[in-house]
N, C-alpha and C. Protein backbone atom coordinates (compact mmCIF):
# COMPACT_ATOMS: atom_id res chain seq x y z
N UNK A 1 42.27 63.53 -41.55
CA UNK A 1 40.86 63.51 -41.86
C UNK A 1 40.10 63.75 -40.55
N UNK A 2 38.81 64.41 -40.59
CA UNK A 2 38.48 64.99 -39.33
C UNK A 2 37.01 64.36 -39.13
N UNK A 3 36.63 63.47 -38.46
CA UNK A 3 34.83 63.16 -38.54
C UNK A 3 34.21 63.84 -38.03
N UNK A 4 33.19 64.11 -39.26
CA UNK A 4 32.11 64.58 -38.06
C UNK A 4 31.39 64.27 -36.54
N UNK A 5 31.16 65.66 -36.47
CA UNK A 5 30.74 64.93 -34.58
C UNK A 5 31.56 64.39 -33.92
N UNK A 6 32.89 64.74 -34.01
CA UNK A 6 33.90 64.08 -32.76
C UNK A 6 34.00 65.23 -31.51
N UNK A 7 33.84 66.37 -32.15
CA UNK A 7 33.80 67.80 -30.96
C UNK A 7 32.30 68.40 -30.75
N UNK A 8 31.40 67.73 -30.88
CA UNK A 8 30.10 68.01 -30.41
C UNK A 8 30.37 67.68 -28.86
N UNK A 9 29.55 68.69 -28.16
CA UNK A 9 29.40 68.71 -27.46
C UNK A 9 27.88 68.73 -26.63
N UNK A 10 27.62 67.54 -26.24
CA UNK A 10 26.16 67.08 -25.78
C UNK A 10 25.30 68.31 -24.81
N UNK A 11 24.92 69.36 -25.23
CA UNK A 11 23.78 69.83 -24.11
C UNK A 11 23.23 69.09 -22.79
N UNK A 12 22.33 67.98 -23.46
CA UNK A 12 22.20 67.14 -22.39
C UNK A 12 22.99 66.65 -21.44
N UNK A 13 24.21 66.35 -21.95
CA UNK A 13 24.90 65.86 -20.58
C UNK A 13 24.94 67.10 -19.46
N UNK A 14 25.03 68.11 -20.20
CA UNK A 14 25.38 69.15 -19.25
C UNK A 14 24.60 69.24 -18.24
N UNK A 15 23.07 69.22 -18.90
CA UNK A 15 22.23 69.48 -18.14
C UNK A 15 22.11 69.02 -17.05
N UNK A 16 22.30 67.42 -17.42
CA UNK A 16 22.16 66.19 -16.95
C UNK A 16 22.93 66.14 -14.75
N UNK A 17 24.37 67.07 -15.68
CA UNK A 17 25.60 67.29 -14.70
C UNK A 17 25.42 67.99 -14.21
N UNK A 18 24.65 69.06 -14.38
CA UNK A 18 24.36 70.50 -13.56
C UNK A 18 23.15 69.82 -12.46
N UNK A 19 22.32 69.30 -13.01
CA UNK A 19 21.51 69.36 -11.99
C UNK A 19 21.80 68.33 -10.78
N UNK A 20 22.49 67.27 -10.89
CA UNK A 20 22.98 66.20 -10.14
C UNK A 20 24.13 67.09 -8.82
N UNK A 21 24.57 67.87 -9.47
CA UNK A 21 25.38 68.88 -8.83
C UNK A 21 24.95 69.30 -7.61
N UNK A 22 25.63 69.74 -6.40
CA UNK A 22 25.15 69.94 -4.75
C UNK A 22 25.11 71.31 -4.73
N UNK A 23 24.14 72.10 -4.70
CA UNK A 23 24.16 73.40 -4.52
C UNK A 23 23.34 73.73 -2.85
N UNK A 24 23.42 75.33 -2.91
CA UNK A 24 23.21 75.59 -1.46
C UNK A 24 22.30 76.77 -2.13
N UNK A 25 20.86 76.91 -1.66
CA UNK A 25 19.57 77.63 -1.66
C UNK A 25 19.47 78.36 -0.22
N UNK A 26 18.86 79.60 -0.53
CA UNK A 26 18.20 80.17 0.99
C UNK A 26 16.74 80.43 0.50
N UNK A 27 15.55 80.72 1.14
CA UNK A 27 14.43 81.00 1.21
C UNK A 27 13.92 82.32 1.88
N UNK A 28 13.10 82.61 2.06
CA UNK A 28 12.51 83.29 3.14
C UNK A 28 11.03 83.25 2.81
N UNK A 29 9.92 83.01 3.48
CA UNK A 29 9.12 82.55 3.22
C UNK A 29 8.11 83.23 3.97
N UNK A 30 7.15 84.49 3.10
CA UNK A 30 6.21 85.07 3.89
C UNK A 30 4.79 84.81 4.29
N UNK A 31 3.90 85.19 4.97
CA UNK A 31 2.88 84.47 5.16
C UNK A 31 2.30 84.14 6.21
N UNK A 32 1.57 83.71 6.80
CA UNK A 32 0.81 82.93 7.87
C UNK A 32 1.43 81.02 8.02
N UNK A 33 2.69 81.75 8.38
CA UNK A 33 4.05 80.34 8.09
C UNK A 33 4.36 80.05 9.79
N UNK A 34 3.99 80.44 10.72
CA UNK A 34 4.50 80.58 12.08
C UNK A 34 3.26 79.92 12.75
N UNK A 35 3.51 79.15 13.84
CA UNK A 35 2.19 78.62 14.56
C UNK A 35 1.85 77.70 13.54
N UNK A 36 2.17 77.06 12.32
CA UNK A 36 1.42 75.98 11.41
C UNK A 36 1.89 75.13 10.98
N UNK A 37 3.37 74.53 11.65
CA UNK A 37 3.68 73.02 11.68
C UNK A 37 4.73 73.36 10.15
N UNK A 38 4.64 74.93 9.98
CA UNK A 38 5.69 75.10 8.57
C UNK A 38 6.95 74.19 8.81
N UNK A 39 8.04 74.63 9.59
CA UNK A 39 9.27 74.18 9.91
C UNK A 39 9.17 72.95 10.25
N UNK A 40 8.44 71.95 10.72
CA UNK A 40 8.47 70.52 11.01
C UNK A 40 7.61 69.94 9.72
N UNK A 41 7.02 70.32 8.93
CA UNK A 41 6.85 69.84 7.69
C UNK A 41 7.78 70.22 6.65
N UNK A 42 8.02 71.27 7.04
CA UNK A 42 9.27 71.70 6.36
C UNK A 42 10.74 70.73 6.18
N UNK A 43 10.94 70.49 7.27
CA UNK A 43 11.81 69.39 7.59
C UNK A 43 11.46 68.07 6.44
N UNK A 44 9.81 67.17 7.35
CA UNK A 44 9.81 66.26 6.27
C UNK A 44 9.90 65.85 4.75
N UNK A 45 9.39 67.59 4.51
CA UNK A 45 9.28 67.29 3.04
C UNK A 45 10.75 66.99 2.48
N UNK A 46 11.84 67.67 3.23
CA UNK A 46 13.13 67.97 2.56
C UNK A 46 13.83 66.68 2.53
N UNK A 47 13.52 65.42 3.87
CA UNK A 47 13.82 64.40 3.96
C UNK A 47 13.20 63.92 3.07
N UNK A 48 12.28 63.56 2.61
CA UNK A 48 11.72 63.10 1.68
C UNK A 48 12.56 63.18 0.59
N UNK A 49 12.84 64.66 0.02
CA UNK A 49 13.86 64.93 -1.12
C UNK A 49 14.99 64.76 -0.62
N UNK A 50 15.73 64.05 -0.07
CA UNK A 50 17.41 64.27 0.18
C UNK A 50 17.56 65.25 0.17
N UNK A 51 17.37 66.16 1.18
CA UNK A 51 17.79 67.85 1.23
C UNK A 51 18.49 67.55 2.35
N UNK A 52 19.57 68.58 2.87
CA UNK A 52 19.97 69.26 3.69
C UNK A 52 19.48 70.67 4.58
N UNK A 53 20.30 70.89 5.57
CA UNK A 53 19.65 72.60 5.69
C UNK A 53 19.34 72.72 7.06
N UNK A 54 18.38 73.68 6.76
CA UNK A 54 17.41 73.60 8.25
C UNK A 54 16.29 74.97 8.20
N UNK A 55 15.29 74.97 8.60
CA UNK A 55 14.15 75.92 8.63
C UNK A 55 13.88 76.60 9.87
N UNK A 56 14.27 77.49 10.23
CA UNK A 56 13.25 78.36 11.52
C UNK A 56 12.77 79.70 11.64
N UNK A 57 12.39 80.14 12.15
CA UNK A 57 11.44 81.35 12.49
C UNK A 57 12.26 82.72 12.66
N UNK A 58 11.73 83.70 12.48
CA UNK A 58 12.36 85.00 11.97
C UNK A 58 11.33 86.00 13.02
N UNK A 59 11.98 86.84 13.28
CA UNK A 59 11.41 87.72 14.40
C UNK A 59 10.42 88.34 13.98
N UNK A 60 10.29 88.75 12.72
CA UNK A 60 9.10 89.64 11.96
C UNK A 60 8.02 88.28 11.17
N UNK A 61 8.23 87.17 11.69
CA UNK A 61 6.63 86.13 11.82
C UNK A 61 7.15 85.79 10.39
N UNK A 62 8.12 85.56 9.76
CA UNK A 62 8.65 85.10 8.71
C UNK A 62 9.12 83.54 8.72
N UNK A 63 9.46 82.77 7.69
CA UNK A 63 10.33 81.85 8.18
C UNK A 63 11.44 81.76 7.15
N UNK A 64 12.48 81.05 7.32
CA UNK A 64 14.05 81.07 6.82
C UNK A 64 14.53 79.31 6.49
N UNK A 65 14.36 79.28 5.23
CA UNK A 65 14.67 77.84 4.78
C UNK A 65 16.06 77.86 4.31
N UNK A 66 17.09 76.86 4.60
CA UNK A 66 18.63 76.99 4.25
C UNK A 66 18.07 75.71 2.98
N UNK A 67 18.52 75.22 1.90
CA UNK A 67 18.30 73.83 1.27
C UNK A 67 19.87 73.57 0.88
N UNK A 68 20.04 72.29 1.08
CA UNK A 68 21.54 71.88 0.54
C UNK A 68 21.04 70.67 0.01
N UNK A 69 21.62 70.43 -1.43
CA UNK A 69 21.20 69.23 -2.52
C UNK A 69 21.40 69.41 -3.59
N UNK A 70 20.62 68.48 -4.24
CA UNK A 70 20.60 68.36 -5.52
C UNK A 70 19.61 69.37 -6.08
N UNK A 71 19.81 69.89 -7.17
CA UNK A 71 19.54 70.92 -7.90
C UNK A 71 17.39 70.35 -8.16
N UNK A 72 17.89 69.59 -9.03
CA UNK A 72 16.50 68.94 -9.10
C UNK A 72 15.63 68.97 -7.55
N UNK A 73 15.71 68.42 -6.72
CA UNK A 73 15.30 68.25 -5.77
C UNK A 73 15.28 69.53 -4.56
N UNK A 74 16.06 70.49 -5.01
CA UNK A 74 15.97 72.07 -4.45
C UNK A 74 14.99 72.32 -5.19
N UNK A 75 14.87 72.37 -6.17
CA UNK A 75 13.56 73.17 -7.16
C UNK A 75 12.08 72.44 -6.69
N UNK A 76 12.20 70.91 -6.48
CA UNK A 76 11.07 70.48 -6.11
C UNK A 76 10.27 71.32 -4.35
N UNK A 77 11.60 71.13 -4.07
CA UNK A 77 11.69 71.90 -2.67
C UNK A 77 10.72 73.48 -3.09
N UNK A 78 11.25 73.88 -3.64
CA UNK A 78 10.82 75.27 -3.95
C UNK A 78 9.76 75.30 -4.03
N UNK A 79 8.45 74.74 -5.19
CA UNK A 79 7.33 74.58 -5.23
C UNK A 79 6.89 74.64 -3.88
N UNK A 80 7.09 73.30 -3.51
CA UNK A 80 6.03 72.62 -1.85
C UNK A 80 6.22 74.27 -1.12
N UNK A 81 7.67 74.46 -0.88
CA UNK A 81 7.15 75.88 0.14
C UNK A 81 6.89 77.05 -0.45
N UNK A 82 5.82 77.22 -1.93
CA UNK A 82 5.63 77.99 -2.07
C UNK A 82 3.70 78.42 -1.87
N UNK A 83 3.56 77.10 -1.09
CA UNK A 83 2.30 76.84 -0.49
C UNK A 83 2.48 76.42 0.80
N UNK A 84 3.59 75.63 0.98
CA UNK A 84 3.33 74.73 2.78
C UNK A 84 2.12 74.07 2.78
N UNK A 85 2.19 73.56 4.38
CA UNK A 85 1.35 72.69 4.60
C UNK A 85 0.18 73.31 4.78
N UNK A 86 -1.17 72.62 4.81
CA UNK A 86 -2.14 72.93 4.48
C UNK A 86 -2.66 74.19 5.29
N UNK A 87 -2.32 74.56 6.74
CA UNK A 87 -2.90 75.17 7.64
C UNK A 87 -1.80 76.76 7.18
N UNK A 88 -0.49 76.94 6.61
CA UNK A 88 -0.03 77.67 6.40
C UNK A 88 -0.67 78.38 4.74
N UNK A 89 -0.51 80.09 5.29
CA UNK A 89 -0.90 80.89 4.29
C UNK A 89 0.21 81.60 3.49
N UNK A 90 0.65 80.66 2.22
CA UNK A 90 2.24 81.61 1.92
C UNK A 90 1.85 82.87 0.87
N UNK A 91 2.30 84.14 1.25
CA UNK A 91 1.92 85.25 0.58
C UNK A 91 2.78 85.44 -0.45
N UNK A 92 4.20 85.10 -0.07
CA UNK A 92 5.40 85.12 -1.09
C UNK A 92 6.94 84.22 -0.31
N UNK A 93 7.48 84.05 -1.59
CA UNK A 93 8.91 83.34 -1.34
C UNK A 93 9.48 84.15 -1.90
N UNK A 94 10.85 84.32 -1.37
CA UNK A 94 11.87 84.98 -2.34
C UNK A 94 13.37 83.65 -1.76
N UNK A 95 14.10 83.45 -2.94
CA UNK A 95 15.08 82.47 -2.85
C UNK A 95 16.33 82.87 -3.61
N UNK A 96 17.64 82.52 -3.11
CA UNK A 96 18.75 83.12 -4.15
C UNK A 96 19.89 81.66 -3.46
N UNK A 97 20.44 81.70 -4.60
CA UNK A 97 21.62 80.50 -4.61
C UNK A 97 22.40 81.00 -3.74
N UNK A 98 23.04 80.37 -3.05
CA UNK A 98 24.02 80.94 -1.99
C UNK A 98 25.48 79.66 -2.07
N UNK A 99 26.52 80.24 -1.63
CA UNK A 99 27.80 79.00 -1.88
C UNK A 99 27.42 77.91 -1.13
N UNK A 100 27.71 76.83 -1.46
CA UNK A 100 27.73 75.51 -0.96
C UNK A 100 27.79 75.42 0.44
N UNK A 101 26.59 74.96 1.39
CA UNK A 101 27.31 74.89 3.02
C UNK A 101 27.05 73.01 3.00
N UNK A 102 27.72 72.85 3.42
CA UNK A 102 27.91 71.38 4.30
C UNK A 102 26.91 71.26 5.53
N UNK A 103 26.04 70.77 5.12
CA UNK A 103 24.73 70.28 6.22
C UNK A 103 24.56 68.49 6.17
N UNK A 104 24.85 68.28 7.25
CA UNK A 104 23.88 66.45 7.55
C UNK A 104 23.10 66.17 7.36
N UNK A 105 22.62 66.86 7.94
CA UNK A 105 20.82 66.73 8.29
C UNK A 105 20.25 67.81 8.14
N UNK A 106 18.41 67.96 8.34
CA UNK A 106 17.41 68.80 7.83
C UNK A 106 17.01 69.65 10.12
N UNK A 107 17.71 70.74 10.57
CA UNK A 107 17.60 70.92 11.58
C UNK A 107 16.09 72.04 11.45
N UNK A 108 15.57 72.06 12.75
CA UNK A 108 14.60 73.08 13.12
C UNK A 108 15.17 74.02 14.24
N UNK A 109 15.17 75.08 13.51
CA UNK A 109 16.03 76.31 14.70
C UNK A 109 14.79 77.26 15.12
């Protein structure tokens, strides 16, 4: 005899599991992002979220966000630098999942 709902399989958990999950984000972040405290707010905000990574400056006046975390908390990430801090002007982000790196801490390069 077979019950129902013994091989359902919960969506939610999945979800639940995916996002708890440690993934590895890159950024690049265009704009009036250089000279405006981007990368050292950058930093805090990520501490704030349990991020990993590190943020610094790009020769063409760009900046370069690594994020290592939790899924949830990468995406929150995402928003904040898609404005920065108040004195920064972000014109555009572009971001793509990248394999898992092993980061400690949130560095400024």
């Amino acid at each position: 005899m077979m019950l129902k709902g013994a091989n359902v399989t919960d969506n939610n958990t999945n979800l639940i599991r995916e996002a708890c999950m440690n993934v590895s984000y890159i950024a690049h972040i265009s704009g009036r992002v250089q000279g405006v405290y981007f990368r050292a707010s950058s930093q805090q905000q990520a501490i704030e979220y349990s991020l990993s990574g590190y943020a610094r400056n790009l020769e063409d006046g760009d900046v370069e966000v690594l994020l290592c975390g939790e899924q949830t908390n990468i995406d929150k990430m995402l928003v904040w630098l898609s404005h920065g801090p108040e004195q920064a002007e972000v014109t555009d982000i572009e971001h793509k999942k990248v394999p898992w790196q092993e980061h400690h801490f949130f560095s400024i390069g």
